[in-house]
PDB file of N, CA and C in Angstrom:
ATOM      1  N   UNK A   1     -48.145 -58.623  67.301  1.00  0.00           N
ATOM      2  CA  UNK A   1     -47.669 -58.128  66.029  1.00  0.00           C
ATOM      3  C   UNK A   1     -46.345 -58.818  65.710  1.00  0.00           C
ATOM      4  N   UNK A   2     -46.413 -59.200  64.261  1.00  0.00           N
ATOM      5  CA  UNK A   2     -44.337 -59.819  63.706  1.00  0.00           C
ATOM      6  C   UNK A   2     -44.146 -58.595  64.250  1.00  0.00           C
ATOM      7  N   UNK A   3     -42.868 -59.816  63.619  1.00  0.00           N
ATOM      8  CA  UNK A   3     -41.643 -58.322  63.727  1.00  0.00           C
ATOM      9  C   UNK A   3     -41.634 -57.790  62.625  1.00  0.00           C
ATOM     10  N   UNK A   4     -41.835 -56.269  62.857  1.00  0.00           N
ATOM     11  CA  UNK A   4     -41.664 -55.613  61.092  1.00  0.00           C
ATOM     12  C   UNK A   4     -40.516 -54.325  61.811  1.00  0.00           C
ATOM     13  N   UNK A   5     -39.694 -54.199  60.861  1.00  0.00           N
ATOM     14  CA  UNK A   5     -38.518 -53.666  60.490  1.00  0.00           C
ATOM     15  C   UNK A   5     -38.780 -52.242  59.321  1.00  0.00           C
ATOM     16  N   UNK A   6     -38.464 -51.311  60.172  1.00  0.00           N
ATOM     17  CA  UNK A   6     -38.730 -50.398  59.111  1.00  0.00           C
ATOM     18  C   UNK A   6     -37.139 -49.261  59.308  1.00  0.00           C
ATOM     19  N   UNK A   7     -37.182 -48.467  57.780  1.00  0.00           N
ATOM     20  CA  UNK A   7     -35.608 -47.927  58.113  1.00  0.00           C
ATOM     21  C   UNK A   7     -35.953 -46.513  57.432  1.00  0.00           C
ATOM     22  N   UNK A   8     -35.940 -45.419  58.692  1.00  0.00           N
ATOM     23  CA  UNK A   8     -35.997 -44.709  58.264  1.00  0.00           C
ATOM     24  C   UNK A   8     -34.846 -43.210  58.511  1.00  0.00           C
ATOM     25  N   UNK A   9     -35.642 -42.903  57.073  1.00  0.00           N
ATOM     26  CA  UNK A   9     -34.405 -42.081  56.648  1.00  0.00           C
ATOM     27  C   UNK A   9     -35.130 -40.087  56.784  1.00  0.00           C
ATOM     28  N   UNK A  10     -33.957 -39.594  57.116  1.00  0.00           N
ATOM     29  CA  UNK A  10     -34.080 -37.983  57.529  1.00  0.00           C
ATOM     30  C   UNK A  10     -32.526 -37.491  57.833  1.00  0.00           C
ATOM     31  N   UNK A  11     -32.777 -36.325  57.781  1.00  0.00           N
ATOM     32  CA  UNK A  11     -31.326 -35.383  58.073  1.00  0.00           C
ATOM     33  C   UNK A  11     -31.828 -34.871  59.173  1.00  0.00           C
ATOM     34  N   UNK A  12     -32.805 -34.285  59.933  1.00  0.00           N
ATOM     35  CA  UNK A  12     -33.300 -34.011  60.921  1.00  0.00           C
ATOM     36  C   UNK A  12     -33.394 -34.956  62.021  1.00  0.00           C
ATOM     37  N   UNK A  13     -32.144 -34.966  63.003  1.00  0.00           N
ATOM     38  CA  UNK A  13     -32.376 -36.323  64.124  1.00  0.00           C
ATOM     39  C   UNK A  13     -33.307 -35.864  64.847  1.00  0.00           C
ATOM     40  N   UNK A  14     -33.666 -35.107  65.523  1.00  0.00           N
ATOM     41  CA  UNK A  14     -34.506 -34.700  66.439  1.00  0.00           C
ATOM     42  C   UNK A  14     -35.694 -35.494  66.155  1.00  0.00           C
ATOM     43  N   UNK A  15     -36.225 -34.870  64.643  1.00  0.00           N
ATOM     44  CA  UNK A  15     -37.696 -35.680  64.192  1.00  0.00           C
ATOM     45  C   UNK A  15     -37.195 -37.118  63.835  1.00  0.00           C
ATOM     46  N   UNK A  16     -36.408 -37.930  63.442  1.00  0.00           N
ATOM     47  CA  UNK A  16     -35.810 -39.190  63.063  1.00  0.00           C
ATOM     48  C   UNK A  16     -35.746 -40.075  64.427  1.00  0.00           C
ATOM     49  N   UNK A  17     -35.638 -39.252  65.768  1.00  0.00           N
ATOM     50  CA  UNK A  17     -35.281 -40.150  66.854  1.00  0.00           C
ATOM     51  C   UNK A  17     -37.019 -40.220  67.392  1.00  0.00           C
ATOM     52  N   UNK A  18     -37.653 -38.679  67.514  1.00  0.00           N
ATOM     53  CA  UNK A  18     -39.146 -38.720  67.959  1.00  0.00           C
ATOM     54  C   UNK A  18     -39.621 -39.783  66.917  1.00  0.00           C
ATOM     55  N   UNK A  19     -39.853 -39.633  65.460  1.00  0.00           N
ATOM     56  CA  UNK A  19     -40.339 -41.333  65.254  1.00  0.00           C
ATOM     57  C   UNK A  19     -40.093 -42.256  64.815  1.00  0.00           C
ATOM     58  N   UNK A  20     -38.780 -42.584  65.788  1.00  0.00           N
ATOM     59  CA  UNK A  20     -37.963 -43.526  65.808  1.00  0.00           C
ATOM     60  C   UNK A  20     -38.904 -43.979  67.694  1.00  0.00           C
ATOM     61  N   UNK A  21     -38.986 -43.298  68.048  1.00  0.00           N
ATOM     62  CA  UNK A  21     -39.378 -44.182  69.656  1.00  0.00           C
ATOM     63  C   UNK A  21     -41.092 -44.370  69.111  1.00  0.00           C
ATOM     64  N   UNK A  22     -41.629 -43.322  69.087  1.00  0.00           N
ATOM     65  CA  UNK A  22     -42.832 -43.295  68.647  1.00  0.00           C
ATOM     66  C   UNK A  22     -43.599 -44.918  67.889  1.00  0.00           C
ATOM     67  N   UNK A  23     -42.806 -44.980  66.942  1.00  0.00           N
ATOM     68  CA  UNK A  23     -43.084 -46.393  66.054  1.00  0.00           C
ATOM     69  C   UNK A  23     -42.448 -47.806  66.992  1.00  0.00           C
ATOM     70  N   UNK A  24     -41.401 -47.655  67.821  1.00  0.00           N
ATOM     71  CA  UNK A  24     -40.694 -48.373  69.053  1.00  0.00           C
ATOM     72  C   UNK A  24     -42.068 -48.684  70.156  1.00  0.00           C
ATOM     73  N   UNK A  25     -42.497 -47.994  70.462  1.00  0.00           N
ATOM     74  CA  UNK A  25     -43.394 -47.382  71.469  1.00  0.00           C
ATOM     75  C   UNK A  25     -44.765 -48.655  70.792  1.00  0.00           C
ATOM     76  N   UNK A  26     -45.003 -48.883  69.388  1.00  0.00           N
ATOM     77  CA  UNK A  26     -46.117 -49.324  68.498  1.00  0.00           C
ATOM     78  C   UNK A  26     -45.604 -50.831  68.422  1.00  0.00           C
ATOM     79  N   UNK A  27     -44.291 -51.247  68.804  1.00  0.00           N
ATOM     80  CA  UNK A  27     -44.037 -52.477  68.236  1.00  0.00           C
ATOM     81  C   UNK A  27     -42.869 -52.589  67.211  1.00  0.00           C
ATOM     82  N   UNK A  28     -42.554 -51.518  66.473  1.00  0.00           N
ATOM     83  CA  UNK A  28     -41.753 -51.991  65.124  1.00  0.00           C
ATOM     84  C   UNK A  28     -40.493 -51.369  65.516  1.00  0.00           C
ATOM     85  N   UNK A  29     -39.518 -52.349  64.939  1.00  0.00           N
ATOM     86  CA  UNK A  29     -38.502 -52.351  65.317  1.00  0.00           C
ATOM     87  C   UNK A  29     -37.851 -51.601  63.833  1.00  0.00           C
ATOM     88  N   UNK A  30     -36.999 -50.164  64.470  1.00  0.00           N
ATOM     89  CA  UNK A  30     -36.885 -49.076  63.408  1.00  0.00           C
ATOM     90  C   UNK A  30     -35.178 -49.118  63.644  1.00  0.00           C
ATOM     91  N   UNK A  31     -34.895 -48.706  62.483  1.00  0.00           N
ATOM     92  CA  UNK A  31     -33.377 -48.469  61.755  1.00  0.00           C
ATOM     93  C   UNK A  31     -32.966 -46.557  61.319  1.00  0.00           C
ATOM     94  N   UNK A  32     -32.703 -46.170  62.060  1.00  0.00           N
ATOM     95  CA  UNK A  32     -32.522 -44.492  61.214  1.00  0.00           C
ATOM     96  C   UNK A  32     -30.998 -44.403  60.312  1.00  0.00           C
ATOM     97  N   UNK A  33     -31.657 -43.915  59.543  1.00  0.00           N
ATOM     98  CA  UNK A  33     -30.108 -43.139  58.898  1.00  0.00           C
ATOM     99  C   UNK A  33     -30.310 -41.616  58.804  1.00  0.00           C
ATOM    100  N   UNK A  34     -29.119 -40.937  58.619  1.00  0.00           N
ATOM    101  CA  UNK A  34     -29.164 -39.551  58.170  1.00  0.00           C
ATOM    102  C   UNK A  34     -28.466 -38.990  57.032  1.00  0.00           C
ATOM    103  N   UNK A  35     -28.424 -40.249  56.089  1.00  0.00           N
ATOM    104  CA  UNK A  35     -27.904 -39.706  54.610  1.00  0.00           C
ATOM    105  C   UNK A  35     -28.700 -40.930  53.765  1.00  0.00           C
ATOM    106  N   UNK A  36     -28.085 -41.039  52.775  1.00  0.00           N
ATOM    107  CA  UNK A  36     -28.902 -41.476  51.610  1.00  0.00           C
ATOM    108  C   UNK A  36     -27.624 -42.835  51.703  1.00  0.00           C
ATOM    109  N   UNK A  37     -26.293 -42.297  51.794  1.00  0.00           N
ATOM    110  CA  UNK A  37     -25.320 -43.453  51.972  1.00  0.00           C
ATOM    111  C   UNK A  37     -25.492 -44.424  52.611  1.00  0.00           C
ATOM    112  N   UNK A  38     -26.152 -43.955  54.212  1.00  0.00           N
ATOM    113  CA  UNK A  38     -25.828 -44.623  55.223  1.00  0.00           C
ATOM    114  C   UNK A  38     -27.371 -45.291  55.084  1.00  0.00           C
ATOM    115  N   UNK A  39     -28.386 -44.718  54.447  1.00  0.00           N
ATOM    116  CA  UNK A  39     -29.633 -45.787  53.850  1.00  0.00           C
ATOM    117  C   UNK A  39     -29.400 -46.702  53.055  1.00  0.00           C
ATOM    118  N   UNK A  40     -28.569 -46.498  52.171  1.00  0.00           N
ATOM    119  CA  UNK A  40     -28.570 -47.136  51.211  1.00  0.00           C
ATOM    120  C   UNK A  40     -27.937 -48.868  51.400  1.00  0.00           C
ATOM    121  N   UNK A  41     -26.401 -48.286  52.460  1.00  0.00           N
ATOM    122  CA  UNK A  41     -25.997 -49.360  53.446  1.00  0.00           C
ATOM    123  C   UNK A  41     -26.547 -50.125  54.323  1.00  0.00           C
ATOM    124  N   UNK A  42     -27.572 -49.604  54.743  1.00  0.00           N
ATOM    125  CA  UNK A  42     -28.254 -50.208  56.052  1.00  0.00           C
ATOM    126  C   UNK A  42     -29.279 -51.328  54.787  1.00  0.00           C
ATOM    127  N   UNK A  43     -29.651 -50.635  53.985  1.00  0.00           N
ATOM    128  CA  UNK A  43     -31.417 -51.294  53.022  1.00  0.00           C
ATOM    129  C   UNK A  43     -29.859 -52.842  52.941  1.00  0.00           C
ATOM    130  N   UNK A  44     -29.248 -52.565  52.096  1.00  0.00           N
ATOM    131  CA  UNK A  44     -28.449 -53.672  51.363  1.00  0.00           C
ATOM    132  C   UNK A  44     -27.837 -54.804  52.793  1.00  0.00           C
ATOM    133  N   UNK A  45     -28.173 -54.269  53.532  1.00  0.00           N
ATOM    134  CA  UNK A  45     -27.553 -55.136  54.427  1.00  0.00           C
ATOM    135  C   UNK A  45     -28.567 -55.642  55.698  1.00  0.00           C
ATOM    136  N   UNK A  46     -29.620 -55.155  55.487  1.00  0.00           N
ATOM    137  CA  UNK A  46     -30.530 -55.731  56.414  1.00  0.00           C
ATOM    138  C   UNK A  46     -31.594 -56.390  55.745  1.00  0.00           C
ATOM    139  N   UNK A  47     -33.100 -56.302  55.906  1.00  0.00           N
ATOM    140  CA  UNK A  47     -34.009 -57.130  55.463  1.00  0.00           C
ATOM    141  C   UNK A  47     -35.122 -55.771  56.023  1.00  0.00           C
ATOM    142  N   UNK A  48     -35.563 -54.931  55.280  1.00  0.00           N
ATOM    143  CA  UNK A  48     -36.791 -54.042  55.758  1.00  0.00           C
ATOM    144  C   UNK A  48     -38.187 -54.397  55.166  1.00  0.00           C
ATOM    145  N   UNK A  49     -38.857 -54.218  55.982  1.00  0.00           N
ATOM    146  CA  UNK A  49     -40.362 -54.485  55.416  1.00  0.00           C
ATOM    147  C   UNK A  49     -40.814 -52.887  54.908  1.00  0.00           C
ATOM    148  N   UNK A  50     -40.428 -51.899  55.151  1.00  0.00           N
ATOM    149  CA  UNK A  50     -40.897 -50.343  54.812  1.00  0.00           C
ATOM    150  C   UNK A  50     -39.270 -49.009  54.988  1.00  0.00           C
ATOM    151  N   UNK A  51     -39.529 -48.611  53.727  1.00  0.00           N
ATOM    152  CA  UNK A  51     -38.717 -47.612  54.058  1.00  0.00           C
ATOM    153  C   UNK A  51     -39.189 -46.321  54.115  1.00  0.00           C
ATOM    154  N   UNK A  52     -39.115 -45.561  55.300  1.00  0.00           N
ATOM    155  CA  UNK A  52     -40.109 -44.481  55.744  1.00  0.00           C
ATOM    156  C   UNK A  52     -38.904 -43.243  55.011  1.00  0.00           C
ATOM    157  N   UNK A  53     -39.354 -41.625  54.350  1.00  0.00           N
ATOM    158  CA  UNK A  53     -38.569 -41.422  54.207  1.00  0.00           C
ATOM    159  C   UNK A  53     -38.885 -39.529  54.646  1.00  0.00           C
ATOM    160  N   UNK A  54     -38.182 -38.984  55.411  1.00  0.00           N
ATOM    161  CA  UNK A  54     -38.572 -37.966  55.990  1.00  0.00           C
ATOM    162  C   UNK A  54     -38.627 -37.015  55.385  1.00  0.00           C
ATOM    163  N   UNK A  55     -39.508 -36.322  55.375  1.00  0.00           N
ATOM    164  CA  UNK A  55     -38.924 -34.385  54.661  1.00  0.00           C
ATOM    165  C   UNK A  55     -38.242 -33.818  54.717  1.00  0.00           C
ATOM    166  N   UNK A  56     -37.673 -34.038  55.362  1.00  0.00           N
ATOM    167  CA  UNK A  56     -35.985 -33.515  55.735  1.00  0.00           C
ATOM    168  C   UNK A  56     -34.874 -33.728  54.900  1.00  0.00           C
ATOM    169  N   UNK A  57     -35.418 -34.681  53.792  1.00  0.00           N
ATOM    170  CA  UNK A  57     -34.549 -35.548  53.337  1.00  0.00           C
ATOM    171  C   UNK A  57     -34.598 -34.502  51.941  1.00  0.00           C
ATOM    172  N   UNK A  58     -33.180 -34.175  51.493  1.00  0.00           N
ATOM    173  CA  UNK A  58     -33.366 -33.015  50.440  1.00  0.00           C
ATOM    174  C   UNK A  58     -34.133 -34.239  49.609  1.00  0.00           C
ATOM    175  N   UNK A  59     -34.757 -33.249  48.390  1.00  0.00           N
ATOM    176  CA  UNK A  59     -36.022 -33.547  47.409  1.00  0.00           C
ATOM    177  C   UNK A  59     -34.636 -34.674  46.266  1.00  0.00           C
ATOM    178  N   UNK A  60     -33.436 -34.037  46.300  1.00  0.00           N
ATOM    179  CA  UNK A  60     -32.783 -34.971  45.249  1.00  0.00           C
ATOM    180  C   UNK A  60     -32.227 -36.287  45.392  1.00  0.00           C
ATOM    181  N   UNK A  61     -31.994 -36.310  47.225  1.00  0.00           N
ATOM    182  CA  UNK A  61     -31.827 -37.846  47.626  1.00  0.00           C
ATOM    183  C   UNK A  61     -32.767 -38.145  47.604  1.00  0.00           C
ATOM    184  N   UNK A  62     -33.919 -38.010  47.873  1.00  0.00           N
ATOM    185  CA  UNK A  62     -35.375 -38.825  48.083  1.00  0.00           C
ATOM    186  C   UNK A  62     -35.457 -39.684  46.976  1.00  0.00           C
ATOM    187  N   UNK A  63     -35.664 -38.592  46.089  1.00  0.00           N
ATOM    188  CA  UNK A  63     -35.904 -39.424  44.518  1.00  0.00           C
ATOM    189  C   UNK A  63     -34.481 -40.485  44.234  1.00  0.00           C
ATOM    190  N   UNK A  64     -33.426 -40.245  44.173  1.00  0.00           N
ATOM    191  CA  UNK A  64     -32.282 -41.501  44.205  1.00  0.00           C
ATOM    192  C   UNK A  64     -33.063 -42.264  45.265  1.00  0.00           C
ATOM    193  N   UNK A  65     -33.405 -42.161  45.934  1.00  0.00           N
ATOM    194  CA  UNK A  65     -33.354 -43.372  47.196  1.00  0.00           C
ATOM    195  C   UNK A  65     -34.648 -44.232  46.777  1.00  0.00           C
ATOM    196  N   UNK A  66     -35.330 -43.874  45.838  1.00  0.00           N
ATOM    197  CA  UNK A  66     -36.424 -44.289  45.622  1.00  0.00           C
ATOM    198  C   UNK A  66     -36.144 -45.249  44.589  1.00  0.00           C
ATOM    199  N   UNK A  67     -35.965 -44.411  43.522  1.00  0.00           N
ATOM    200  CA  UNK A  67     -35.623 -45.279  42.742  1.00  0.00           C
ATOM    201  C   UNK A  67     -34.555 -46.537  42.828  1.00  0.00           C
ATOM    202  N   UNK A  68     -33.693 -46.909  43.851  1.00  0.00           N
ATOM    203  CA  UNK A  68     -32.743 -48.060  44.057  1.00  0.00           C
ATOM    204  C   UNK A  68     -33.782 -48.866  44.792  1.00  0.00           C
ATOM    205  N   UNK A  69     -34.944 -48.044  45.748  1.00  0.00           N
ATOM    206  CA  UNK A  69     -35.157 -49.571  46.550  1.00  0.00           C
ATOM    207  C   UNK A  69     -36.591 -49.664  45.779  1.00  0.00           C
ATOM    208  N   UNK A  70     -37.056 -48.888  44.581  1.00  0.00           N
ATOM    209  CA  UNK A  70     -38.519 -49.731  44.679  1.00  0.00           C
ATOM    210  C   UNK A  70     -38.733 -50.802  43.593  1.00  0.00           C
ATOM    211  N   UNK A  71     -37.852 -51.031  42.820  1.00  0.00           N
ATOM    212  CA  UNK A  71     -37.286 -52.263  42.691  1.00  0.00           C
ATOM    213  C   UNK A  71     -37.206 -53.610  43.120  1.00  0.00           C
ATOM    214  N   UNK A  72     -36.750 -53.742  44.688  1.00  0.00           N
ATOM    215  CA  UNK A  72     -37.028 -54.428  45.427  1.00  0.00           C
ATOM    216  C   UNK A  72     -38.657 -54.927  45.915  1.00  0.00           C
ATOM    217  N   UNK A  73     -39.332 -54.023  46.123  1.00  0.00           N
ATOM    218  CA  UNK A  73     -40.812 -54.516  46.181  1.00  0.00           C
ATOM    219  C   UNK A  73     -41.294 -53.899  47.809  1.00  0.00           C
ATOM    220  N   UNK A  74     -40.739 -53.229  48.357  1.00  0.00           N
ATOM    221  CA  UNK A  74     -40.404 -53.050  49.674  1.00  0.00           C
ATOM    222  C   UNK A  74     -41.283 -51.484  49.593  1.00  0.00           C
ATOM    223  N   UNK A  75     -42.675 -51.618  50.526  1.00  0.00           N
ATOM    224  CA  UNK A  75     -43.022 -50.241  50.171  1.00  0.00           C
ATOM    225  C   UNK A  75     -42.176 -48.766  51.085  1.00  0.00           C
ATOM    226  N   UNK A  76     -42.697 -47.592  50.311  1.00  0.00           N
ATOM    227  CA  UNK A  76     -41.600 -46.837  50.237  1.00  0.00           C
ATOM    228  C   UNK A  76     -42.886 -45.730  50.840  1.00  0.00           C
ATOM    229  N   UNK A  77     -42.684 -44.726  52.176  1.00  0.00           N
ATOM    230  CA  UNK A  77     -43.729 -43.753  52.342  1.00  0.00           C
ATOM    231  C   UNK A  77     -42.664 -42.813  52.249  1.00  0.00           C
ATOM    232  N   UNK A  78     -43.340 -41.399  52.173  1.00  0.00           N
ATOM    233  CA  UNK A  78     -42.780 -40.110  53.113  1.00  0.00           C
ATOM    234  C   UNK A  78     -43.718 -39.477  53.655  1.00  0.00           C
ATOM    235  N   UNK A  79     -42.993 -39.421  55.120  1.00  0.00           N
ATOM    236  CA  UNK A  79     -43.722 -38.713  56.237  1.00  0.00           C
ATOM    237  C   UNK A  79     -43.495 -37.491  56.265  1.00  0.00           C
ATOM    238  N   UNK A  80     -44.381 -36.179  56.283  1.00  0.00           N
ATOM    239  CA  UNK A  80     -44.275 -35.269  56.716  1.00  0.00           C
ATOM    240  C   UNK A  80     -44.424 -34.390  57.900  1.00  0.00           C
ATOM    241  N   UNK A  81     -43.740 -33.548  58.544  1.00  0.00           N
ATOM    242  CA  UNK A  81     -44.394 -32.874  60.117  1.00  0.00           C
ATOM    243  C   UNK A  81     -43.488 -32.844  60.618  1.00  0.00           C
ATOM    244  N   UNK A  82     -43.439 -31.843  61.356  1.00  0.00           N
ATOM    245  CA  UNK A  82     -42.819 -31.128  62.327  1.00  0.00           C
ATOM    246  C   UNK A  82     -42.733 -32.052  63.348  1.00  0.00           C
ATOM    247  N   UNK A  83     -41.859 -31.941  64.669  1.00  0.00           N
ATOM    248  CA  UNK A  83     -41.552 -32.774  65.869  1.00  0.00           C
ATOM    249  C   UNK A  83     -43.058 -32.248  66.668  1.00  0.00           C
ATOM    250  N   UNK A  84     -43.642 -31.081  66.250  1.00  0.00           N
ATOM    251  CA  UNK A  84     -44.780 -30.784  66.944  1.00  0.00           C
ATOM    252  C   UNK A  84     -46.294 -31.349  66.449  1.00  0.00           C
ATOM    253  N   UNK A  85     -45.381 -31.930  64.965  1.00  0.00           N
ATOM    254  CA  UNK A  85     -47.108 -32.676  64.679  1.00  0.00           C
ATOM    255  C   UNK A  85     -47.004 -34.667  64.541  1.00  0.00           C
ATOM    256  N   UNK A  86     -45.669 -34.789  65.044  1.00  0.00           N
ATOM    257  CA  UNK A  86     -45.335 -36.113  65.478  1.00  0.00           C
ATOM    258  C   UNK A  86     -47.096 -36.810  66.304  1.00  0.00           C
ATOM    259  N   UNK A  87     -47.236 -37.445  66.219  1.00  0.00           N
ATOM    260  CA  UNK A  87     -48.381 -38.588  67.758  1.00  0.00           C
ATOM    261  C   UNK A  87     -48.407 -39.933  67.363  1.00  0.00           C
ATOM    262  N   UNK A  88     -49.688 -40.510  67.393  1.00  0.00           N
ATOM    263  CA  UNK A  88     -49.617 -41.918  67.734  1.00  0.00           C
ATOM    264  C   UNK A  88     -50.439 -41.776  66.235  1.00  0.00           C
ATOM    265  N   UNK A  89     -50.722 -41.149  65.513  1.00  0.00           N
ATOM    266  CA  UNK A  89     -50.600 -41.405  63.879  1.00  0.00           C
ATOM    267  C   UNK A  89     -49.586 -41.428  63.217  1.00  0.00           C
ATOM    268  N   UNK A  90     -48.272 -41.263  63.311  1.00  0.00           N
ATOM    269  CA  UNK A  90     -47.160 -42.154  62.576  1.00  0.00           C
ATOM    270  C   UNK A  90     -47.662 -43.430  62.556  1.00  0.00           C
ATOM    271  N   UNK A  91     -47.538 -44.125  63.993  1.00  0.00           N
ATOM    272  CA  UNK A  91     -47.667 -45.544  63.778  1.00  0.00           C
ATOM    273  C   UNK A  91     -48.818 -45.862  63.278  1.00  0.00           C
ATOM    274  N   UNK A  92     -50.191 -45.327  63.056  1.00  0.00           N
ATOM    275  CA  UNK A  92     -51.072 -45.865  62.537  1.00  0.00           C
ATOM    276  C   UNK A  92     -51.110 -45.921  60.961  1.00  0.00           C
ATOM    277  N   UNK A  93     -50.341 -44.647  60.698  1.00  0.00           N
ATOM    278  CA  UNK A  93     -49.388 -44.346  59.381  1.00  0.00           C
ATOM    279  C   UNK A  93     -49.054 -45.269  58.447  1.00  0.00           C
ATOM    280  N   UNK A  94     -47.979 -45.564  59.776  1.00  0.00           N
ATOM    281  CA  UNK A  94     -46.710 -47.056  59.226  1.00  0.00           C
ATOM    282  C   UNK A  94     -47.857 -48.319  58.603  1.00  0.00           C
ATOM    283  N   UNK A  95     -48.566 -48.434  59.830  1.00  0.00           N
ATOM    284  CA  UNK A  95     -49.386 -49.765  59.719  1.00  0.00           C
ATOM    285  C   UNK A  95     -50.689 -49.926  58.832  1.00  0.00           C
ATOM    286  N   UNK A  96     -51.086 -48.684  58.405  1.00  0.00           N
ATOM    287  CA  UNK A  96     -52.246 -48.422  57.196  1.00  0.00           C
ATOM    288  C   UNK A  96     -51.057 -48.743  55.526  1.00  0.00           C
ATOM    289  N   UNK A  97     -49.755 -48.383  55.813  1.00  0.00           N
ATOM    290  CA  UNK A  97     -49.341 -48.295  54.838  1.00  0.00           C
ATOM    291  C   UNK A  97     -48.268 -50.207  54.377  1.00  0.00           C
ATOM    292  N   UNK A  98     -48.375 -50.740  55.411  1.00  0.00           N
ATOM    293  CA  UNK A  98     -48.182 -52.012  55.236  1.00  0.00           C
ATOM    294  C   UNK A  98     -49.033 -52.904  55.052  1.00  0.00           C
ATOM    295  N   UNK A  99     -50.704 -52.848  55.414  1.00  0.00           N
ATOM    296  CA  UNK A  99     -51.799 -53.482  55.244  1.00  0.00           C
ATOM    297  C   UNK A  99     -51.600 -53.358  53.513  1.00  0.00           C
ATOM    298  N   UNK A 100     -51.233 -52.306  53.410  1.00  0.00           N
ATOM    299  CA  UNK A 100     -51.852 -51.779  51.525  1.00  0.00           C
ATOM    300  C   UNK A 100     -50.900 -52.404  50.670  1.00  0.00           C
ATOM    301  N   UNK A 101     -49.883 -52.868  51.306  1.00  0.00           N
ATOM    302  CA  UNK A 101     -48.513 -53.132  50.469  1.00  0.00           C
ATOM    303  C   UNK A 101     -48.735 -54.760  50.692  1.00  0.00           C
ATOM    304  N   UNK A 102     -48.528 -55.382  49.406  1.00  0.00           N
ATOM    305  CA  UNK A 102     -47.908 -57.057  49.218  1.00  0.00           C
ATOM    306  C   UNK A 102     -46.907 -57.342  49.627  1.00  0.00           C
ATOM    307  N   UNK A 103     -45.951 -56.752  50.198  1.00  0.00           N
ATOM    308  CA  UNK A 103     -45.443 -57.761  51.431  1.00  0.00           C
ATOM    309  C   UNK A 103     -45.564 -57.896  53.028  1.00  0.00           C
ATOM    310  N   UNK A 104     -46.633 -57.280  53.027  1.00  0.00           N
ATOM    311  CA  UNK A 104     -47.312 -56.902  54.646  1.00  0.00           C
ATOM    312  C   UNK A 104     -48.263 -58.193  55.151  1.00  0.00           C
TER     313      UNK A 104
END
């Protein structure tokens, strides 16, 4: 597999770090933030192929965060679930959702 780069965003570390290894664990090399700032810093300064974006993430940053990066062309998911419904479907997740996207 490239290297694909994904940056994802949540206020919940617990679930942000579980699939943060989880997608690690698959190959892709992941970026967390836990604000919309510190996303917004990381997107402008790195190179992401996907920005994953958690439920955790209040409903009014989501939508700001959306609207700055989809612009860019860079597809944009949100994951939902508990740390108890985390498995090895994130990453199949991630990777169904980059097949579908033009820059995958």
């Amino acid at each position: 597999m490239s290297e694909i780069f994904v940056l994802s965003v949540g206020v919940d570390s617990m679930i942000l770090e579980a699939r943060a290894r989880l997608l690690r664990s698959a190959g892709f090399n992941v970026v967390s933030a836990m604000s919309i700032k510190e996303a917004f810093r990381l997107f402008q300064d790195g190179d992401f192929d996907l920005l994953l974006l958690c439920h955790t993430l209040p409903a009014q940053d989501r939508e700001r965060l959306l609207r700055l990066i989809r612009a860019s062309g860079i597809p944009v998911a949100s994951i939902y679930g508990s740390l108890g419904d985390l498995s090895d479907t994130t990453a199949a997740r991630v990777e169904a959702i980059l097949r579908g996207s033009s820059r995958s």
